[in-house]
Protein backbone atom coordinates (compact mmCIF):
# COMPACT_ATOMS: atom_id res chain seq x y z
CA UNK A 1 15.23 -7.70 4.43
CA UNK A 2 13.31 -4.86 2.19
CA UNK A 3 12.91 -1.53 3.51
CA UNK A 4 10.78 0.91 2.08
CA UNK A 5 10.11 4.92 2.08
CA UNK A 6 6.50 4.99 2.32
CA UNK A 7 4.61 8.23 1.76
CA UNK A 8 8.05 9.85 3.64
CA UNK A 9 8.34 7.55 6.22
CA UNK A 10 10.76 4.41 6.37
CA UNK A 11 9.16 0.72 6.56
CA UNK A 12 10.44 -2.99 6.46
CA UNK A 13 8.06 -4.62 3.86
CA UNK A 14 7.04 -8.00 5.14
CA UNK A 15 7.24 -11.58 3.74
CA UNK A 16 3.16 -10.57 2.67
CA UNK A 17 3.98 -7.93 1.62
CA UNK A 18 3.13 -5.91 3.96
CA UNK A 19 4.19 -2.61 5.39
CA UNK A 20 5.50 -1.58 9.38
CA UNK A 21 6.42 1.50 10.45
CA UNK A 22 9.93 1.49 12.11
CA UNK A 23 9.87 4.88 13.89
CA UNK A 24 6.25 3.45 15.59
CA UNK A 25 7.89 -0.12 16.10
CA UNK A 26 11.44 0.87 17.70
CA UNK A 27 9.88 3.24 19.83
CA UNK A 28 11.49 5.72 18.48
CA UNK A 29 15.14 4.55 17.97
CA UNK A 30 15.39 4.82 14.73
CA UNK A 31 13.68 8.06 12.59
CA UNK A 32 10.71 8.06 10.09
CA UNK A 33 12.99 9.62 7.55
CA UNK A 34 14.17 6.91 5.11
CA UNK A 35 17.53 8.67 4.41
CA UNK A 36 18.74 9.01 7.91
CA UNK A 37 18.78 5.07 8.66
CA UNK A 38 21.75 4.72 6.48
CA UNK A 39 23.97 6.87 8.82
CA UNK A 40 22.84 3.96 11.52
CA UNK A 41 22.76 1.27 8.94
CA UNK A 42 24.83 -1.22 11.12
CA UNK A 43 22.86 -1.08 13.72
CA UNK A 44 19.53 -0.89 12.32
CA UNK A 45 20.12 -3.81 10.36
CA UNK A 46 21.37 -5.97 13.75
CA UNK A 47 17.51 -4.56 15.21
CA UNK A 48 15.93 -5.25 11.67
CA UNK A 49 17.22 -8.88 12.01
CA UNK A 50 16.40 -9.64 15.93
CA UNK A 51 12.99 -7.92 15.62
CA UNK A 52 9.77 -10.09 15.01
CA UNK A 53 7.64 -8.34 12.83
CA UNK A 54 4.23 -7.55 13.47
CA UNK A 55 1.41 -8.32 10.33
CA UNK A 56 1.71 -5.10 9.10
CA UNK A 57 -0.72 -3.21 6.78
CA UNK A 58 -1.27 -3.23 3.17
CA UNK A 59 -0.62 0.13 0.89
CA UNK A 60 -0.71 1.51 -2.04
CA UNK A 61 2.43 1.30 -5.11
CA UNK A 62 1.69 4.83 -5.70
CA UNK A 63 2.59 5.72 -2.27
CA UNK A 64 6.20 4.11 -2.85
CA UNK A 65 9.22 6.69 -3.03
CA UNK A 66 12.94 6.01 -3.70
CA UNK A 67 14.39 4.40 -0.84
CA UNK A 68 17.17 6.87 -0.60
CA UNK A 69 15.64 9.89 -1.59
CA UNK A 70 18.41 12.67 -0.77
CA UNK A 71 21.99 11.11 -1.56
CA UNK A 72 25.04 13.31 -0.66
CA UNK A 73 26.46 11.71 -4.05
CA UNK A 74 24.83 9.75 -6.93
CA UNK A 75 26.99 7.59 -9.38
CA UNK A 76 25.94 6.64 -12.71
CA UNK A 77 27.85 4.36 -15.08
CA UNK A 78 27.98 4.00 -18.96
CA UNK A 79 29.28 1.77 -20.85
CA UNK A 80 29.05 -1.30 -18.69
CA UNK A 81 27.75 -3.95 -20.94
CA UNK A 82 29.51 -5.03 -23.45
CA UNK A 83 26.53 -5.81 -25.51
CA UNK A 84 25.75 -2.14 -25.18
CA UNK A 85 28.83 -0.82 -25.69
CA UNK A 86 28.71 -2.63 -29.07
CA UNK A 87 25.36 -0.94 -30.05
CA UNK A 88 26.71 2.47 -29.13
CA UNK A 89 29.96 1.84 -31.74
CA UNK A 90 32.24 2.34 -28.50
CA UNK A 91 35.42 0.15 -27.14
CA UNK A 92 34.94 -1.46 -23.92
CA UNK A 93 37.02 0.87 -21.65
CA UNK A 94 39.87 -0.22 -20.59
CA UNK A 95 40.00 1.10 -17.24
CA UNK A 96 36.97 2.21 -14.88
CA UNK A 97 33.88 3.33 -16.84
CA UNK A 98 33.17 6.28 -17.59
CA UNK A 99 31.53 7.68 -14.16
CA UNK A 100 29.07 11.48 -14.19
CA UNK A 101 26.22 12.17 -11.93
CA UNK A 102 22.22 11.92 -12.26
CA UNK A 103 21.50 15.24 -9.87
CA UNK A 104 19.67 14.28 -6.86
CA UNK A 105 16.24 16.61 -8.04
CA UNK A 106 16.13 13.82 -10.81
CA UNK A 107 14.99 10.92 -7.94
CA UNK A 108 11.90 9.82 -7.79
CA UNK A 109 9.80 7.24 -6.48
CA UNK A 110 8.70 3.35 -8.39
CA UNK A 111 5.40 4.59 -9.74
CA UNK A 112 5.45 8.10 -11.23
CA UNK A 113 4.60 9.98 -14.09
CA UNK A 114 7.14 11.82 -16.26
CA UNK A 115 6.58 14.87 -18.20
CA UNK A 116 8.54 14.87 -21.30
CA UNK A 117 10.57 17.94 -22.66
CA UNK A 118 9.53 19.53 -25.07
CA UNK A 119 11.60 18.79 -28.30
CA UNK A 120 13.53 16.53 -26.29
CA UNK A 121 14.71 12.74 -27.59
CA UNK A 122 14.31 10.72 -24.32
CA UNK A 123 15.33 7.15 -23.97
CA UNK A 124 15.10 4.41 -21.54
CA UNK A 125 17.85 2.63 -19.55
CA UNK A 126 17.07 -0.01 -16.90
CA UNK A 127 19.76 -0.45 -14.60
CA UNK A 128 20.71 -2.34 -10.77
CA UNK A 129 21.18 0.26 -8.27
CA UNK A 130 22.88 -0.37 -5.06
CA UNK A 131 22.64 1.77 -2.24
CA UNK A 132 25.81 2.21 0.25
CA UNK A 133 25.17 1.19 3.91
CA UNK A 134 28.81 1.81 5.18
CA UNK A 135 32.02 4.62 4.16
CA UNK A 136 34.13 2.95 1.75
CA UNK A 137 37.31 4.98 1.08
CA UNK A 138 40.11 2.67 -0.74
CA UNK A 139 38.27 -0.93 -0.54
CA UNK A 140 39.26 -4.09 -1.54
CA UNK A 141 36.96 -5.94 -4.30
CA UNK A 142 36.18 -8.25 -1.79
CA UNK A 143 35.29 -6.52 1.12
CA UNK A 144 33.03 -4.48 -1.38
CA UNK A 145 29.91 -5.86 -0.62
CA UNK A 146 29.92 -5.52 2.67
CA UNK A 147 29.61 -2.24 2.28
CA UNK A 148 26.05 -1.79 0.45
CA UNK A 149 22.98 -1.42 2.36
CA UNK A 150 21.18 -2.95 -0.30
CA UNK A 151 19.49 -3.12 -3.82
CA UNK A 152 17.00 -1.57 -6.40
CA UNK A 153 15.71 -1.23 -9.50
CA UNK A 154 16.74 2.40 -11.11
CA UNK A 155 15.84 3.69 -14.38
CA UNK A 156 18.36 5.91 -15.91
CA UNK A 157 16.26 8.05 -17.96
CA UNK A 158 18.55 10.14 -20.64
CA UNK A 159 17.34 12.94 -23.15
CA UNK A 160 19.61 12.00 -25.98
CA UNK A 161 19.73 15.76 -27.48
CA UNK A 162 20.92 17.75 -25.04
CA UNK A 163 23.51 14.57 -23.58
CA UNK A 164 25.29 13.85 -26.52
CA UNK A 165 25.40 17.94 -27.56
CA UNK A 166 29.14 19.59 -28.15
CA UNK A 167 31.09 20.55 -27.80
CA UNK A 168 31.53 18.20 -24.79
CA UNK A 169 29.20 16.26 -23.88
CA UNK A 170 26.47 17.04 -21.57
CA UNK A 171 25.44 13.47 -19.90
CA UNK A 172 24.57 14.77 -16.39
CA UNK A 173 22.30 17.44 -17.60
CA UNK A 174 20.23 15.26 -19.88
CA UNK A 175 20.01 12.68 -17.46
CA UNK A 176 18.58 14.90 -14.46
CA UNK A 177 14.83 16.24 -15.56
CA UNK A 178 12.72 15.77 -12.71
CA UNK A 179 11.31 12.48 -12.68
CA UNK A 180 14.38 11.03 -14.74
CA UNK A 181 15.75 8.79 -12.10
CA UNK A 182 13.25 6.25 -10.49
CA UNK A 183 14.31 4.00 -7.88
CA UNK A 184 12.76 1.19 -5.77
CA UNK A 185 10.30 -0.31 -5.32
CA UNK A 186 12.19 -1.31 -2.08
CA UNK A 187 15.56 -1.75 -1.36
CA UNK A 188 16.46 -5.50 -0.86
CA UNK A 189 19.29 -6.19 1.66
CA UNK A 190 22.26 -8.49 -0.44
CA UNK A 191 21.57 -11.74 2.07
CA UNK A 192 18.27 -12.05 0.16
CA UNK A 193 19.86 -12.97 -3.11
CA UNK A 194 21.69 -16.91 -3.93
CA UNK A 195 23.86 -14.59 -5.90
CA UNK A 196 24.03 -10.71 -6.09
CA UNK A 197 26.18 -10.82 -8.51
CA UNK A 198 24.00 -12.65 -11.28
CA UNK A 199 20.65 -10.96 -11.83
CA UNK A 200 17.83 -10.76 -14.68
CA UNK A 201 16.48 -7.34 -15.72
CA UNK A 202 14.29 -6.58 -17.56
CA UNK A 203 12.67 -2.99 -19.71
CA UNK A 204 9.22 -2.66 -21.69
CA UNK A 205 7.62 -0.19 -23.20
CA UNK A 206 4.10 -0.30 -23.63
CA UNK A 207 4.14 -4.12 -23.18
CA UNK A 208 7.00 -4.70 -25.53
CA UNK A 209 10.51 -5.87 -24.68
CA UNK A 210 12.99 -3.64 -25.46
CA UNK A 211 15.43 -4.60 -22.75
CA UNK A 212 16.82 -8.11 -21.28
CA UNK A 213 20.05 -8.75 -19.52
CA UNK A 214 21.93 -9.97 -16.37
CA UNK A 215 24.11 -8.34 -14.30
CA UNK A 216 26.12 -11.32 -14.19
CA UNK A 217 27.57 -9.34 -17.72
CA UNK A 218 28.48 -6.34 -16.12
CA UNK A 219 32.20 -5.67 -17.34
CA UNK A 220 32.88 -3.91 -13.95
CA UNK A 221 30.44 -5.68 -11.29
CA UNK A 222 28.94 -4.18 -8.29
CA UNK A 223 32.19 -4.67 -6.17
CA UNK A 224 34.40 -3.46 -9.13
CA UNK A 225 33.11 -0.25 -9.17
CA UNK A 226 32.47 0.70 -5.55
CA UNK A 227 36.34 -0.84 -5.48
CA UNK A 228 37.12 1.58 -8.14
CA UNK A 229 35.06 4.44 -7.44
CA UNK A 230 36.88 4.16 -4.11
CA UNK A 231 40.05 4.53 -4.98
CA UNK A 232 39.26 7.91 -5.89
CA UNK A 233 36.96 9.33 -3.34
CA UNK A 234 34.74 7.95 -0.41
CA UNK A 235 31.65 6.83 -0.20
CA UNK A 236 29.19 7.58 1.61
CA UNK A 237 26.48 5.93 3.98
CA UNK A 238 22.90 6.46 1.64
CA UNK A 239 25.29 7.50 -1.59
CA UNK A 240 23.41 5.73 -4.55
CA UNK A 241 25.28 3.95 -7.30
CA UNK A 242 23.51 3.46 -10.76
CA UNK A 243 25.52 -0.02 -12.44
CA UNK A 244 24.88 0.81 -16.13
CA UNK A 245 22.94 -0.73 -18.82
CA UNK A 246 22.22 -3.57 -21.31
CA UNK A 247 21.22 -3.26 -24.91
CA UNK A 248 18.28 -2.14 -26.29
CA UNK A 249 18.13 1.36 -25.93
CA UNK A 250 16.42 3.69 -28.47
CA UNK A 251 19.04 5.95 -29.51
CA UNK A 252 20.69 2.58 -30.96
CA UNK A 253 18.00 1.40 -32.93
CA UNK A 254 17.65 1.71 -37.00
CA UNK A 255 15.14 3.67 -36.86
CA UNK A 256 15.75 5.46 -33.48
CA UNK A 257 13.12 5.45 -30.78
CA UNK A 258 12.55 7.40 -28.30
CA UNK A 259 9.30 7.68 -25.84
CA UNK A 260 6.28 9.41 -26.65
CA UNK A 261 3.60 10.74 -24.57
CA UNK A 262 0.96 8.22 -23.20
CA UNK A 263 3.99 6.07 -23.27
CA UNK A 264 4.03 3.13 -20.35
CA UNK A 265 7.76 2.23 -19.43
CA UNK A 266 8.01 -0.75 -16.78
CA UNK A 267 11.40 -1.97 -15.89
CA UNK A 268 12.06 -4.63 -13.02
CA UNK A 269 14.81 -7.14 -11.52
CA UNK A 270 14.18 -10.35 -10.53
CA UNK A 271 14.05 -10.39 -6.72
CA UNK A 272 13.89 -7.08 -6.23
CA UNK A 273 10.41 -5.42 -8.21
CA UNK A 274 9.20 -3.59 -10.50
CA UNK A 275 9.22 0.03 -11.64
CA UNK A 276 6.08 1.65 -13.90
CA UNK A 277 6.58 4.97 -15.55
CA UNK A 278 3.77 6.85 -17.55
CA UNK A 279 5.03 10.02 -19.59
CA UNK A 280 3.15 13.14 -20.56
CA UNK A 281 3.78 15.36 -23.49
């Protein structure tokens, strides 16, 4: 199943591709707001299932938003490659990852355009998000994934400058612009997937690769961290969990790079979509 937040409103995309209202098709039963389903997720996804879907009707990308566009919490994750720990000269923790926050203003939808600050360093960082569909306080790994709604792509867009500034360092600030957290296109429901666990992204930047990895690498995976992250604290129905990144980023590089105006960034996971960013100066 892949449900959608079009123009505001929440829709199950069909196997065309196609878009249906669920407000207009349950009669009601379940609201047009795409954040509220997750407080009903259970039983939304039992009508989601038993419902035959009607054609549909075809829409524009640009019309997409982020398929849980007002999270009570957002989680982001660093270090949680190895490869990329590596490129960023740091040890592999040897507990949970380090955890901070993208604020929720940051969230925007797959296809958006992204004004740059101004003496800023920003840099790109495709990652699998998963979105919670059910409370999780003090989980098992393996009853883990029976607690997420469902998958997306994410971009965890970082201004290197202000984030790695001291004294301590700022990571939440300089990952929260506006515009610095794009999710979707869709969110794809785990049954979709032979394995959820084991996935291809993928980042480019005006057409070249700078990104490629699988999520089958993840140090902590999917059910790790919502294990982990549970142990602590509970989460939430519609809470949003960004998994980390691969190599590749700019801030690595010899010489650094970091994105420009004009700049395209497209970042997508197999079964899942694709995100496009443009950026202005």
């Amino acid at each position: 199943m892949r449900i959608a937040n079009l123009s505001g409103r929440l829709a199950l995309i069909t196997s065309e591709g196609k878009a249906v209202d669920v407000e207009q098709l349950s009669e009601g039963r379940f609201a047009a707001d795409p954040q509220a389903v997750y407080g009903q997720w259970a039983e939304f996804q039992n009508w989601a299932t038993d419902t035959e879907l009607p054609v549909g009707i075809a829409f524009d990308p640009t019309d997409l938003g982020a398929p849980a566009p007002r999270p009570r919490q957002l989680f982001a994750i660093g270090l949680n490659y190895r490869d990329h720990a590596e490129e960023a000269g740091f040890s592999l923790p040897e507990s949970l990852p380090p955890v901070f926050t993208k604020f929720v203003t940051s969230i925007s939808g797959p296809v958006s355009e992204v004004r740059l600050p101004e003496h800023g360093l920003v840099d790109w960082e495709v990652e699998l998000v998963a979105v919670i569909g059910a409370h999780a306080h003090d989980i098992t790994v393996d009853a883990a994934w029976s607690h997420v709604a469902g998958l997306c792509v994410g971009q965890d867009l970082s201004e290197r400058i202000l984030q790695l500034a001291g004294p301590a360092p700022q990571f939440s600030m300089g990952k929260s612009y506006p515009g610095f957290a794009p999710m979707g296109p869709w969110l794809v429901t785990p049954d979709e997937f032979d394995d959820p666990d084991d996935l291809e992204l993928r980042c480019s930047l005006n057409g070249e690769q700078v990104q490629k990895g699988r999520t089958g690498n993840l140090v902590y995976s999917v059910p790790a961290l919502i294990a982990g992250i549970s142990e602590v604290l509970p989460l939430l129905p519609g809470d949003v969990l960004f998994t980390g990144t691969p190599a590749g980023v700019g801030v690595s590089r010899t010489p650094q790079r970091r994105i420009a105006p004009g700049d395209l960034l497209v970042s997508s996971i197999e079964g899942i979509g694709t995100l496009s960013q443009r950026f202005t100066g």
